[in-house]
Protein backbone atom coordinates (compact mmCIF):
# COMPACT_ATOMS: atom_id res chain seq x y z
CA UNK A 1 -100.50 81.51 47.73
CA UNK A 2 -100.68 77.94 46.81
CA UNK A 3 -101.35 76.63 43.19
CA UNK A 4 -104.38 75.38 44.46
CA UNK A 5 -105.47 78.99 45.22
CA UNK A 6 -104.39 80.42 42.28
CA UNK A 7 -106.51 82.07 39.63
CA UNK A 8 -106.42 80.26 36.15
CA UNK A 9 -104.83 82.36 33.52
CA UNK A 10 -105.68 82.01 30.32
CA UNK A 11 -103.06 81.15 27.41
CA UNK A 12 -101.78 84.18 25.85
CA UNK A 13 -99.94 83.73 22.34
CA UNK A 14 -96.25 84.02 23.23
CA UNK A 15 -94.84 84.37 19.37
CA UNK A 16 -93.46 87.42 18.95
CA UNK A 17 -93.21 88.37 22.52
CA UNK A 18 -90.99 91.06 23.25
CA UNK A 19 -88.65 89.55 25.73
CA UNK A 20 -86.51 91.18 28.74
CA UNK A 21 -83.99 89.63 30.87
CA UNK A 22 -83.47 91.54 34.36
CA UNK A 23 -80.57 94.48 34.21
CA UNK A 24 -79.32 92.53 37.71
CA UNK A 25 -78.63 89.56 35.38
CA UNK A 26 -75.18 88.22 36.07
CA UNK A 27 -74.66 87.64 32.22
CA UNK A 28 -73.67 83.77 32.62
CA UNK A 29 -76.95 82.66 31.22
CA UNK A 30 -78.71 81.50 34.47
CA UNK A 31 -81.79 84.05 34.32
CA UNK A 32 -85.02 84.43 33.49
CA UNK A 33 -86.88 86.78 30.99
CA UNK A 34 -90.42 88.20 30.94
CA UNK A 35 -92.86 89.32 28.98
CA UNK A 36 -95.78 91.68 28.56
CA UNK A 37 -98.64 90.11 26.68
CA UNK A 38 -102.32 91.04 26.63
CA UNK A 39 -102.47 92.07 29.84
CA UNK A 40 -100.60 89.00 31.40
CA UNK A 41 -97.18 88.58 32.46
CA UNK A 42 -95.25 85.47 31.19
CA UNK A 43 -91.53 83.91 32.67
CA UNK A 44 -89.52 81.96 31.22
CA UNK A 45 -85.74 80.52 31.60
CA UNK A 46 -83.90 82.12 29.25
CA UNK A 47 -81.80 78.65 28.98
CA UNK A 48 -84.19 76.37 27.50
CA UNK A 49 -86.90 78.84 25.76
CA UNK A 50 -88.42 75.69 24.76
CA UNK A 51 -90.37 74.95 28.41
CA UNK A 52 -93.63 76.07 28.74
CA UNK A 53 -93.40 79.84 30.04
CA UNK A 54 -95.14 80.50 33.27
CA UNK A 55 -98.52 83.41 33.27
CA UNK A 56 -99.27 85.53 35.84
CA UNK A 57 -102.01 88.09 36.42
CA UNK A 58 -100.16 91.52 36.97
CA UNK A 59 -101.12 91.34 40.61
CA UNK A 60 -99.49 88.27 41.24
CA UNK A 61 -96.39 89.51 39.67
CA UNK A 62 -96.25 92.38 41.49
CA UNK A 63 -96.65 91.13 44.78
CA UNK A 64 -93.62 88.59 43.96
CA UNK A 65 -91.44 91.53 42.98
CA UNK A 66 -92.62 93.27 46.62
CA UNK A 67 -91.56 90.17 48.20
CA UNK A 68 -88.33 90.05 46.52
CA UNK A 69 -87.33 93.58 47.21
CA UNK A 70 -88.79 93.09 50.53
CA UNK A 71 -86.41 90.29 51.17
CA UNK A 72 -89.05 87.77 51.20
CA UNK A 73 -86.94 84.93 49.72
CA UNK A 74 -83.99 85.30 51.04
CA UNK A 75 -82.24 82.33 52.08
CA UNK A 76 -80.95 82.13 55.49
């Protein structure tokens, strides 16, 4: 799905966001963390929490983590 093609989410307030960062993270600070928030997910690099954090619809979100599992993204 393209950007282009993508739904508009709204803006969700992010303070006070409960943060989680994945159990597979390998603990050297390259990861990313998400969040739950009024019925929107939201990603963000846990190395510069200052950068906008991307929002997904919960659809979206879960057909990325399909396509991870799934092997998806693998590089060759």
């Amino acid at each position: 799905m393209t950007n282009q093609h993508r739904r508009k989410v709204p803006e969700v307030d992010l303070i006070g966001a409960a943060w989680h960062k994945s159990s597979h993270s390998s603990g050297n600070g390259a990861c990313v963390e998400i969040a739950f928030v009024d019925g929107i997910v939201a990603l963000r690099d846990s190395k510069d929490i200052s950068r906008r954090a991307m929002l997904f619809y919960p659809d979206e979100w879960d057909a990325f983590v399909r396509g991870v599992a799934d092997g998806d993204f693998a590089q060759s």
